[in-house]
Protein backbone atom coordinates (compact mmCIF):
# COMPACT_ATOMS: atom_id res chain seq x y z
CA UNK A 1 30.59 197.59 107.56
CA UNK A 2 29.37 194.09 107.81
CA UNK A 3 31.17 191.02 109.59
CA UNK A 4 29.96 187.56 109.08
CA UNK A 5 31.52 184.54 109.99
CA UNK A 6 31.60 181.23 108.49
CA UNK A 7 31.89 178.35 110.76
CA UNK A 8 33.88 175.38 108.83
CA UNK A 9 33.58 173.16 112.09
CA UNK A 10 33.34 173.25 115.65
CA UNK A 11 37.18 174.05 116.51
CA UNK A 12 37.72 176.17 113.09
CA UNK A 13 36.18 179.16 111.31
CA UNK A 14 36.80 181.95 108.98
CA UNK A 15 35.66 185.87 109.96
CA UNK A 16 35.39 188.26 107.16
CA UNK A 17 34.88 191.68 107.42
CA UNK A 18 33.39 193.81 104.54
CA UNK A 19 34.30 197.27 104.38
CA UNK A 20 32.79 200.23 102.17
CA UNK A 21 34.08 203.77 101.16
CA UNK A 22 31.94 205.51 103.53
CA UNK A 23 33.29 203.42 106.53
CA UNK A 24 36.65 204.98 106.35
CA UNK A 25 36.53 208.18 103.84
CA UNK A 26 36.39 210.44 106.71
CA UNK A 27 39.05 208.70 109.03
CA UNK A 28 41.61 209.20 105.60
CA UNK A 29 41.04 212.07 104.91
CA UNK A 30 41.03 213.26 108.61
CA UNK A 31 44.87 211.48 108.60
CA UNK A 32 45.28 212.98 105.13
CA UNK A 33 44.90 216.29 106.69
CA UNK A 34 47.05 215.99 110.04
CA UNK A 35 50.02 214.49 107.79
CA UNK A 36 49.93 217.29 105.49
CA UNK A 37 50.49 219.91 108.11
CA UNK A 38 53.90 217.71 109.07
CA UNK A 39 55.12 216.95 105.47
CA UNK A 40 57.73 219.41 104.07
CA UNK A 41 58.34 219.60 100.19
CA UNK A 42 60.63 221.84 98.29
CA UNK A 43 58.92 225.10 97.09
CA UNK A 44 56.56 224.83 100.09
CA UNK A 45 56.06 226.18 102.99
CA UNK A 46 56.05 223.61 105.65
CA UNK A 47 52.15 222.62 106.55
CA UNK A 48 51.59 223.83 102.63
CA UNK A 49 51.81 221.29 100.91
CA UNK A 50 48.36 220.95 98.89
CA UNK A 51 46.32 218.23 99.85
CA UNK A 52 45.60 216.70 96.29
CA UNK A 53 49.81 216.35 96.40
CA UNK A 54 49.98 214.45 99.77
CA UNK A 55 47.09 212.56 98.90
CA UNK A 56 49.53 211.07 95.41
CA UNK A 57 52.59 210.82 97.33
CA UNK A 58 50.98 209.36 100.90
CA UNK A 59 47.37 208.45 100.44
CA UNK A 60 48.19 204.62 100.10
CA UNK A 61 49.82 204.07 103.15
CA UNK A 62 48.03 206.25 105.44
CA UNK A 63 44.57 204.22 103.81
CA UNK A 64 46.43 201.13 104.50
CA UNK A 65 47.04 202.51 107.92
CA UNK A 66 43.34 203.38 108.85
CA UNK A 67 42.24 200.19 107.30
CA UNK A 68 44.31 197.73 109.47
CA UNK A 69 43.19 199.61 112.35
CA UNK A 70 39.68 199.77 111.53
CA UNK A 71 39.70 195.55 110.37
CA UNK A 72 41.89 195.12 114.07
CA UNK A 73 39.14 197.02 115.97
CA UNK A 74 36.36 195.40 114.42
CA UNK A 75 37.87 191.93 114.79
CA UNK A 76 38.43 192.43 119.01
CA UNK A 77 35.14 194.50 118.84
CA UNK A 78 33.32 191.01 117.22
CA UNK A 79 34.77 188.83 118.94
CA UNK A 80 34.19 190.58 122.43
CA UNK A 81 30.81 190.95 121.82
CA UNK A 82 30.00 187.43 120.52
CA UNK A 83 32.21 186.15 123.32
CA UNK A 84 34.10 183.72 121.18
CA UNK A 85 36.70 181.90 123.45
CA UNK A 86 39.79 181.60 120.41
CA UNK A 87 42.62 180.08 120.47
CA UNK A 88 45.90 182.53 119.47
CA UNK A 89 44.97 185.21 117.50
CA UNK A 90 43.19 185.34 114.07
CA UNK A 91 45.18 184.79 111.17
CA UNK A 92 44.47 187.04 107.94
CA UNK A 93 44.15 185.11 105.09
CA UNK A 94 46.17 185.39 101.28
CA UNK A 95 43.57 186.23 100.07
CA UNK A 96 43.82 189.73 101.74
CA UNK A 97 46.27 191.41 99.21
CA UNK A 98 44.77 194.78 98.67
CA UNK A 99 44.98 196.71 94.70
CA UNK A 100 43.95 199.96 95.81
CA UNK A 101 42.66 202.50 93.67
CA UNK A 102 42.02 206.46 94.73
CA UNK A 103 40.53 207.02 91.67
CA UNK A 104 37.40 204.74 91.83
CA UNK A 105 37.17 203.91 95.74
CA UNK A 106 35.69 200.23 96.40
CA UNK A 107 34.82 198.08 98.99
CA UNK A 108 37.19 195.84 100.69
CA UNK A 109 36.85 192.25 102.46
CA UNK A 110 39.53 191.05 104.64
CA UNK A 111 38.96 187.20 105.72
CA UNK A 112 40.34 185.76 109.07
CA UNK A 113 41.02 181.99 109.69
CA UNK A 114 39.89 181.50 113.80
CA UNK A 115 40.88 178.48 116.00
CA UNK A 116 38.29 178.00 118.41
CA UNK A 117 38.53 176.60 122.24
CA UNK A 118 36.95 173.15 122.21
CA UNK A 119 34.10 172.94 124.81
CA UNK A 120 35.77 171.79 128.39
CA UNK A 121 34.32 168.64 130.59
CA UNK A 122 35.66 166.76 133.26
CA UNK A 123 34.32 165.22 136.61
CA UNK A 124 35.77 166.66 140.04
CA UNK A 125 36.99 164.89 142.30
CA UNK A 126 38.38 162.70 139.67
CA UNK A 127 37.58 158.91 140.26
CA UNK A 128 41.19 158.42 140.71
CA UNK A 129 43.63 157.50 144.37
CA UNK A 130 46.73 159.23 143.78
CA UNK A 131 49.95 158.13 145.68
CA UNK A 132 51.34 160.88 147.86
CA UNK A 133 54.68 160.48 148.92
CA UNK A 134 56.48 161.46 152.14
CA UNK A 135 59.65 161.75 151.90
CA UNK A 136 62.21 161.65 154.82
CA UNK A 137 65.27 163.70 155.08
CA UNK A 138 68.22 162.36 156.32
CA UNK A 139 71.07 163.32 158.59
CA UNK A 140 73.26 162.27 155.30
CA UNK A 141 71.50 164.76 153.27
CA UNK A 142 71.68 167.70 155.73
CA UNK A 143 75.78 167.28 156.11
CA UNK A 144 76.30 167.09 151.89
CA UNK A 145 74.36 170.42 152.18
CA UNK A 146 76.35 171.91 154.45
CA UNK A 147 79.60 170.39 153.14
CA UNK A 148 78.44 172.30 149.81
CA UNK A 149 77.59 175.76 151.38
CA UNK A 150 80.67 175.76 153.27
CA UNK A 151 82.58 175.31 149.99
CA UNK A 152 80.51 177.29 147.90
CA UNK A 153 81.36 180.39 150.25
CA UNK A 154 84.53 179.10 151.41
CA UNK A 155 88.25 180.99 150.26
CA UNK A 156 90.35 179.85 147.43
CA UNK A 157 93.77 178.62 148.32
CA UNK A 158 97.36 177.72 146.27
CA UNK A 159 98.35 175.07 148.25
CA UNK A 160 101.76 174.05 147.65
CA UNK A 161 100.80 170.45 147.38
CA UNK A 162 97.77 168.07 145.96
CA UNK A 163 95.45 166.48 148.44
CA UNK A 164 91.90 164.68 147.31
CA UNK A 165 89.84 168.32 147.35
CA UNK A 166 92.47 170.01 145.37
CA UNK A 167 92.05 171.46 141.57
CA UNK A 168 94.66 171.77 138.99
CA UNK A 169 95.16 173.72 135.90
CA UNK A 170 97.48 172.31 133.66
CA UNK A 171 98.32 171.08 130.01
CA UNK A 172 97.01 167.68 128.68
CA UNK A 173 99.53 166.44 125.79
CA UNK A 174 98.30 163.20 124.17
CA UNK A 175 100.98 160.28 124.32
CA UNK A 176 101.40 157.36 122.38
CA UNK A 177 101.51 153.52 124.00
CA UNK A 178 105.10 153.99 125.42
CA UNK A 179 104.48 156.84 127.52
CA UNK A 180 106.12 159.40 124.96
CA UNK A 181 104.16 162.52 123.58
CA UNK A 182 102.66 162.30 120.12
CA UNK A 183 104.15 164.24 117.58
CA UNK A 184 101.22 166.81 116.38
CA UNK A 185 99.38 165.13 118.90
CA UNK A 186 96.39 166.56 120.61
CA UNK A 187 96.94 169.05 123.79
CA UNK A 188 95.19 171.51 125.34
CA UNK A 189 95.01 173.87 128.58
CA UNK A 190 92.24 173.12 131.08
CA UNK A 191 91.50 172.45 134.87
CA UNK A 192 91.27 169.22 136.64
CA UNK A 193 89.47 168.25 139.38
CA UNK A 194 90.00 165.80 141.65
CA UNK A 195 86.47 164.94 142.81
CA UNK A 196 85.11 164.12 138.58
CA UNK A 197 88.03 161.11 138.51
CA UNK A 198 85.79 158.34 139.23
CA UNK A 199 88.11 155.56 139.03
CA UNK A 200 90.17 156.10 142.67
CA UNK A 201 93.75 154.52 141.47
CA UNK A 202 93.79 157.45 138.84
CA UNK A 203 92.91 160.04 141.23
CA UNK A 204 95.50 158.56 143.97
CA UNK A 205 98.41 159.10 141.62
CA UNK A 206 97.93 162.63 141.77
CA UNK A 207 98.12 163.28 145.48
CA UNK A 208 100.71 164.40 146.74
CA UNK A 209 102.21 165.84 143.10
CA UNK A 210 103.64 169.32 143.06
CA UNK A 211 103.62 172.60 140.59
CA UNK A 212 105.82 171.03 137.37
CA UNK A 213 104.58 167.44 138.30
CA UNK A 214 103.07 164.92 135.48
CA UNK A 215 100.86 162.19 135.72
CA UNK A 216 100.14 160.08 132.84
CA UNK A 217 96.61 158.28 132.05
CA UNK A 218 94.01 158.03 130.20
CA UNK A 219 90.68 160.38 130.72
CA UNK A 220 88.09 157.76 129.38
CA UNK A 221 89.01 155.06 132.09
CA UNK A 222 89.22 157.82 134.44
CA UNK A 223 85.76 160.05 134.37
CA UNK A 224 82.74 158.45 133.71
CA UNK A 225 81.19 161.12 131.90
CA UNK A 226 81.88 161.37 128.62
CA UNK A 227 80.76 165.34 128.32
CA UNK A 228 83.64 166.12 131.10
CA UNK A 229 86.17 164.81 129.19
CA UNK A 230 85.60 166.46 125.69
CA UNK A 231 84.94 169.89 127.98
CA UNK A 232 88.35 168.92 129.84
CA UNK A 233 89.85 168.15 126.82
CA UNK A 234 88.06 170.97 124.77
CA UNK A 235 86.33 169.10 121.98
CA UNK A 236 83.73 170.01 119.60
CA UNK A 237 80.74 169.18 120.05
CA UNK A 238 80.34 166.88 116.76
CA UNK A 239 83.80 165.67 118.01
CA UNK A 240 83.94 162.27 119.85
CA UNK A 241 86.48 161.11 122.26
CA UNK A 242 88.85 158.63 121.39
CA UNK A 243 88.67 155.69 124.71
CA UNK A 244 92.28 154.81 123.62
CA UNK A 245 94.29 157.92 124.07
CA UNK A 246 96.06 158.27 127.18
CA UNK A 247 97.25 162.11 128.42
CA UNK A 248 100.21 163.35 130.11
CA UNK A 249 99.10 166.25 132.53
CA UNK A 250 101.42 168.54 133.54
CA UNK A 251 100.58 170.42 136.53
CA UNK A 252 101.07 174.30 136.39
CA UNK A 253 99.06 175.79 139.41
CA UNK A 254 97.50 174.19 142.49
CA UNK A 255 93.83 175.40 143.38
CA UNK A 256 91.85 174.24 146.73
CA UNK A 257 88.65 175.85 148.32
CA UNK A 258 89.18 176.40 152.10
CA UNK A 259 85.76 175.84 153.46
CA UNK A 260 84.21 178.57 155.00
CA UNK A 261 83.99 178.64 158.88
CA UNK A 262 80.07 177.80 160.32
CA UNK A 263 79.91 181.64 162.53
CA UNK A 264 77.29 183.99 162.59
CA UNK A 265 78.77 185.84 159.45
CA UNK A 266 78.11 182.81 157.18
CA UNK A 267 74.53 182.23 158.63
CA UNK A 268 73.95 186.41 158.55
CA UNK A 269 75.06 186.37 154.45
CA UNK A 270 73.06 183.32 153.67
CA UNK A 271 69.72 184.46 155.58
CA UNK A 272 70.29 188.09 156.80
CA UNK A 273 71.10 189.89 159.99
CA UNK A 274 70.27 187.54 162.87
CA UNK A 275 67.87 185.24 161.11
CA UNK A 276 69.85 182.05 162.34
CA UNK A 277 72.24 182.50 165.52
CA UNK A 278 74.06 179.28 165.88
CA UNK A 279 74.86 176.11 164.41
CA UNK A 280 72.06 173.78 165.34
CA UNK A 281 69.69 176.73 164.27
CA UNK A 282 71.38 176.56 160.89
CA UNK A 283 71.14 172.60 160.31
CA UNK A 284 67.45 172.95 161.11
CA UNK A 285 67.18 175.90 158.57
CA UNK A 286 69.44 173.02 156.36
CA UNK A 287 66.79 170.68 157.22
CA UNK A 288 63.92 172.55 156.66
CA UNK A 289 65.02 173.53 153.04
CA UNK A 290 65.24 170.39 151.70
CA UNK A 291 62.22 168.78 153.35
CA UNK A 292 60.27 172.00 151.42
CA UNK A 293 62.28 170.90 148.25
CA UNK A 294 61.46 167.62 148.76
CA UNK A 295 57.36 168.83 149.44
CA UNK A 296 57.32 170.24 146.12
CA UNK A 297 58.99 167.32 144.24
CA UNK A 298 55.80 165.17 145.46
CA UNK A 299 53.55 168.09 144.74
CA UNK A 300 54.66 168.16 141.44
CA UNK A 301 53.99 164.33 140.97
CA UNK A 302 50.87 164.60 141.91
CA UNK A 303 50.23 167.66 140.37
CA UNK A 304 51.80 165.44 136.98
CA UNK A 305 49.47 162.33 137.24
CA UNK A 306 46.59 164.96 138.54
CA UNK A 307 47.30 166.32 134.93
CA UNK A 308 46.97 163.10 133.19
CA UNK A 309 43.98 161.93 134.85
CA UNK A 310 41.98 165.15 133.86
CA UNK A 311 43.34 165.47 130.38
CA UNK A 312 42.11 162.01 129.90
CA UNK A 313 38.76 162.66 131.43
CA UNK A 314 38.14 166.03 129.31
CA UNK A 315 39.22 164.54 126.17
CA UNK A 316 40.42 167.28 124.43
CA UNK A 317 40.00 168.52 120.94
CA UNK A 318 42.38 171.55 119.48
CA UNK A 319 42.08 172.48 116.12
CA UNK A 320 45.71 171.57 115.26
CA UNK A 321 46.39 172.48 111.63
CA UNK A 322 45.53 175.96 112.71
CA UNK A 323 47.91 176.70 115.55
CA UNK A 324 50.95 175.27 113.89
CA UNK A 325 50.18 177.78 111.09
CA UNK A 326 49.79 180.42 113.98
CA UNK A 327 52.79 179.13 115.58
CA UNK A 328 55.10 179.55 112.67
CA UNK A 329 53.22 182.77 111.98
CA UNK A 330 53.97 184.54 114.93
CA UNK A 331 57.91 182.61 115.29
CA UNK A 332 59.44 182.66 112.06
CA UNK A 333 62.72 181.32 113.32
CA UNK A 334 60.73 178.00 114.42
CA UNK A 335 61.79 175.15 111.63
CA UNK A 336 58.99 172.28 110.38
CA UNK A 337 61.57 170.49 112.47
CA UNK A 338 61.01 172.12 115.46
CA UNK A 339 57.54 172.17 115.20
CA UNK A 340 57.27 168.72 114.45
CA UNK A 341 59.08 167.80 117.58
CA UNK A 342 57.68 170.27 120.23
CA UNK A 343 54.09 170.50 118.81
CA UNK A 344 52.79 167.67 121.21
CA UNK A 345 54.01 169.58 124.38
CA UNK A 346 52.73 172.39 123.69
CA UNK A 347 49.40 171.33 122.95
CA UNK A 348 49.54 169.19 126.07
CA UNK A 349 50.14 172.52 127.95
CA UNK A 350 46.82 174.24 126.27
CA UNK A 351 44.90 171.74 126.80
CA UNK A 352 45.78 171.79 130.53
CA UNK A 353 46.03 175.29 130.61
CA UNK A 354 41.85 175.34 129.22
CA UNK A 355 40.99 172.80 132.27
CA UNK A 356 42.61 175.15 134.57
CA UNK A 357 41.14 178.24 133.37
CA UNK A 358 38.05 176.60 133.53
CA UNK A 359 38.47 175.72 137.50
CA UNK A 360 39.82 178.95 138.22
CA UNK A 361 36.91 180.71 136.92
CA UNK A 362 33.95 177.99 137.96
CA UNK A 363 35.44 178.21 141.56
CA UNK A 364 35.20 181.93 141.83
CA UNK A 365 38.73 182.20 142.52
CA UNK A 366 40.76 185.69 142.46
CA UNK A 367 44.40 186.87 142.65
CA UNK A 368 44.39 190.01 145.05
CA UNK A 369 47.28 192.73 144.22
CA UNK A 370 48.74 191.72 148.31
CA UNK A 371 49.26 188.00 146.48
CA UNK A 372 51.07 189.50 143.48
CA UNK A 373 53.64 191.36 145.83
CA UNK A 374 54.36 188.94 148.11
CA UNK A 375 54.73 186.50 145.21
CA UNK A 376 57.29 189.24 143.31
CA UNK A 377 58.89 189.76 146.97
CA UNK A 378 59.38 186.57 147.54
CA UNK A 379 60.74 185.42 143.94
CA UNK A 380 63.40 187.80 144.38
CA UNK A 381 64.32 187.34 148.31
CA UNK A 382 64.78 183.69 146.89
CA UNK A 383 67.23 184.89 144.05
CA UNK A 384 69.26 186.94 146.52
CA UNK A 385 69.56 183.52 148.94
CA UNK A 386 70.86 182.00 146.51
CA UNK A 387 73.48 183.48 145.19
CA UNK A 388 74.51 184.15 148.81
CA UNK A 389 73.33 187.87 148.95
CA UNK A 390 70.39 188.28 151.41
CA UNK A 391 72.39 190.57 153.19
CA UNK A 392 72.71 192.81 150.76
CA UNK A 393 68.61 193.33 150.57
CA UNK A 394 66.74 196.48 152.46
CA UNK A 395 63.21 197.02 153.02
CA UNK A 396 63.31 200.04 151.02
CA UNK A 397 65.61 198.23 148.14
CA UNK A 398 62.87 194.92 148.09
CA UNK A 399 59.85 197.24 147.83
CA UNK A 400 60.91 199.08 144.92
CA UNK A 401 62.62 195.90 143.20
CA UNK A 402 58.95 194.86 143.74
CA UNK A 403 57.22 197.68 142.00
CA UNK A 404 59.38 197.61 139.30
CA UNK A 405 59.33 193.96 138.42
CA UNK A 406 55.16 193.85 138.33
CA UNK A 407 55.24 197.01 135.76
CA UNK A 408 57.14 194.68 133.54
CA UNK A 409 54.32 193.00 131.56
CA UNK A 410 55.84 189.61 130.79
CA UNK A 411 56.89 189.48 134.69
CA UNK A 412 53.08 189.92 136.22
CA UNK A 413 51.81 188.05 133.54
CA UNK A 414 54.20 184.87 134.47
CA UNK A 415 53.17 185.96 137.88
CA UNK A 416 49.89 185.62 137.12
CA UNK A 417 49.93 182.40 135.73
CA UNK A 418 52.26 180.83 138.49
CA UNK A 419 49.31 182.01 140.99
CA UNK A 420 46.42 181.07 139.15
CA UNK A 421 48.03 177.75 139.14
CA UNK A 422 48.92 177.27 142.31
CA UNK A 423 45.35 178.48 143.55
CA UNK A 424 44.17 175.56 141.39
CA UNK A 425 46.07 173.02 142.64
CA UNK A 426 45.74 173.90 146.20
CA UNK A 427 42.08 173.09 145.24
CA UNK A 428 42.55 169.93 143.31
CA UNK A 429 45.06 168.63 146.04
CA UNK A 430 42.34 169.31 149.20
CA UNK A 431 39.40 167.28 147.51
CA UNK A 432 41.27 164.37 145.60
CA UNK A 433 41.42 160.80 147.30
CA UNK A 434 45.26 160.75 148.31
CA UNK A 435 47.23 157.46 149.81
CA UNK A 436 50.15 158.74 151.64
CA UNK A 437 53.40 156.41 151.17
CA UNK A 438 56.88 157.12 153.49
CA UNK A 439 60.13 156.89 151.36
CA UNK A 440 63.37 158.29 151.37
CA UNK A 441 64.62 160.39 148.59
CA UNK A 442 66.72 157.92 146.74
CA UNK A 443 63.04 155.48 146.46
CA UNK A 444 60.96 158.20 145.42
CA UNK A 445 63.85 159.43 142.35
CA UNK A 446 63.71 155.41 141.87
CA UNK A 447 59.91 155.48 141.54
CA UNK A 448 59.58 158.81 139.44
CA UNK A 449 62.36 157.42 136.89
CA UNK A 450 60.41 154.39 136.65
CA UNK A 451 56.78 155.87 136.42
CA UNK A 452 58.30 158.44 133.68
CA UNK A 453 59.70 155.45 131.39
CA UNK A 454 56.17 153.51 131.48
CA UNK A 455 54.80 157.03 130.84
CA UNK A 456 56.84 157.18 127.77
């Protein structure tokens, strides 16, 4: 068996493998003979069957078989050994269709197309100042937060009358300019609720309405979004709404959340058994939430502009033609569309992904099987918060949810790359120049939304 490959430049290249009879005679006809003690045939006995028959009825596949195996071994065997840093996986060429004949045995060349890994540069530190910014949290903030827990776990109520907070499900029956419902006119069944009525006239008249009640007006003026009204008024999606039809609502049931009372057995199903013991305690808990929300949201802006500073610096390469052939080799669902459209990310995303690699490796750096647990344990603590169901978690029940989630290989391997990535930014984010800039919330969303439409 010989292997030889052809380099066509420095980001492509073709691999072909040459393969004679003797290379795998003995591996068919060693599969030859293990399938013929399993095949049964009329007038046999089974494990009878002569080997001359199996070899007419089987011998094509099962050489097919040991070929593709032999070709994939060789391949990761080659490229191991040469150390070739690829990009996906090789690609067998057209060219590969095989016209095999037993009778005359011949030698076979399968050819791969490669995409190689461009070579990776950059300076560190980068010559950059990066704006890091502080943000405050608010006493403002910390009470929506705990107006929204308190709701969120709070108990739903039929009150017999509407106030502000209230829901109601009812029928919407489109009316005409005097007030009188439309003959095959649109209707439809759906809740309402009070706090998506931006315009506060419209969402006075129903206060104070009762089970039977109607109120007449027109969605459009009312709700700002236009996606609430079709799903309030259930349109299709290539449906549009009409701004000129006004709705008479009919009121058939009365729905209000009663919040839910701030004691220890809201703060013990939110955090578990004792973990926050009064009120204070649990606006500081409150408090401290958000400001780590708020940590990572100027982490990850940072982390963003780190991103385009070092892409820009490295200069990357890919060989492109070959991955969007890989691409739609290995998703045949993806359209030319969709390719078209989302190639560009997901280049930007290798390309980073190569810098990061290469950091992660040139500073030594290594993810212990302690990180990966606590990483797992802590995904899914997280998951159980919020949804509300800490207190529903053991020791016992966490530890095995944690062994069970790293045997999944997709799981650890998105584990993986989470912590590898972290590691590297931790790095990047101790030795870059950083000029540290106090804003509230609402200024930093202002400066993101601005930085991400010069961006564009």
């Amino acid at each position: 068996m010989n292997i030889l490959q052809e380099k066509i430049d420095s980001l492509n290249s073709v691999l072909k493998v040459q393969i004679k009879p003797e290379d795998y005679a003995v591996k068919v006809n060693d599969a030859l003979k293990k399938y013929s003690k399993k095949v049964t045939m009329p007038g046999f006995r089974p494990g009878m069957v002569p080997l001359n028959m199996v070899r007419k009825m089987y011998g094509k596949s099962l050489l097919a078989d040991e070929l593709n195996k032999l070709v994939a071994d060789s391949v990761d065997q080659y490229i191991s050994e040469n150390n070739l840093q690829i990009l996906g996986n090789p690609l067998p060429k057209e060219t590969n269709d095989l016209d095999i004949n037993w009778d005359a045995p011949t030698d076979f060349e399968f050819s791969f197309e490669m995409g190689l890994a461009p070579e990776v540069n950059f300076a560190l530190p980068p010559a950059h100042s990066f704006e890091y910014f502080d943000i405050s949290v608010d006493e403002k903030t910390v009470e929506e937060e705990v107006t929204k827990i308190i709701r969120r776990y709070g108990e739903y109520i039929t009150p017999d009358v509407m106030d502000n907070e209230c829901s109601a499900y009812g029928t919407f029956q489109e009316v005409d300019a005097s007030g009188e419902i439309v003959d095959g006119g649109h209707t439809n069944q759906s809740f309402l609720l009070l706090d998506k009525i931006n315009d506060a006239a419209i969402r006075q008249q129903f206060v104070g309405k009762v089970a039977l009640d109607t109120v007449t007006f027109n969605p459009s003026a009312a709700i700002k979004s236009v996606e609430e009204v079709k799903y309030m008024l259930s349109l299709k999606p290539d449906e549009s709404v009409d701004p000129s039809k006004a709705y008479r609502f009919t009121i058939e049931r009365i729905n209000k959340v009663k919040p839910a009372e701030l004691n220890q057995e809201l703060f013990d199903r939110l955090y578990g058994a004792g973990v926050v013991t009064d009120e204070n305690a649990f606006r500081e808990k409150i408090r401290a939430e958000i400001a780590e929300g708020y940590r990572y949201e100027s982490e990850h802006a940072v982390q963003h502009e780190l991103e385009d500073v070092l892409l820009k610096d490295a200069n990357l390469n890919l060989p492109d033609e070959f991955l969007k052939r890989w691409l739609k080799h290995t998703n045949e669902k993806i359209t030319d569309e969709q390719l078209a459209a989302e190639y560009s990310k997901y280049s930007r995303d290798l390309k980073w992904k190569l810098i990061e690699n290469k950091i992660f490796k040139e500073q030594n750096m290594e993810i212990t099987n302690e990180e990966l647990e606590a990483f797992a344990r802590n995904f899914i603590v997280d998951q159980y918060v919020r949804y509300g169901q800490a207190h529903m978690l053991t020791e016992d029940t966490l530890t095995d949810m944690t062994k069970k989630y790293l045997q999944n290989k997709e799981s650890l391997q998105r584990v993986i790359e989470s912590l590898s990535g972290r590691k590297v930014f931790e790095y990047l984010n101790q030795i870059i120049n950083k000029n540290v800039k106090r804003v509230s919330h609402e200024e930093f969303v202002d400066l993101m939304s601005k930085h991400q439409h010069d961006h564009h």
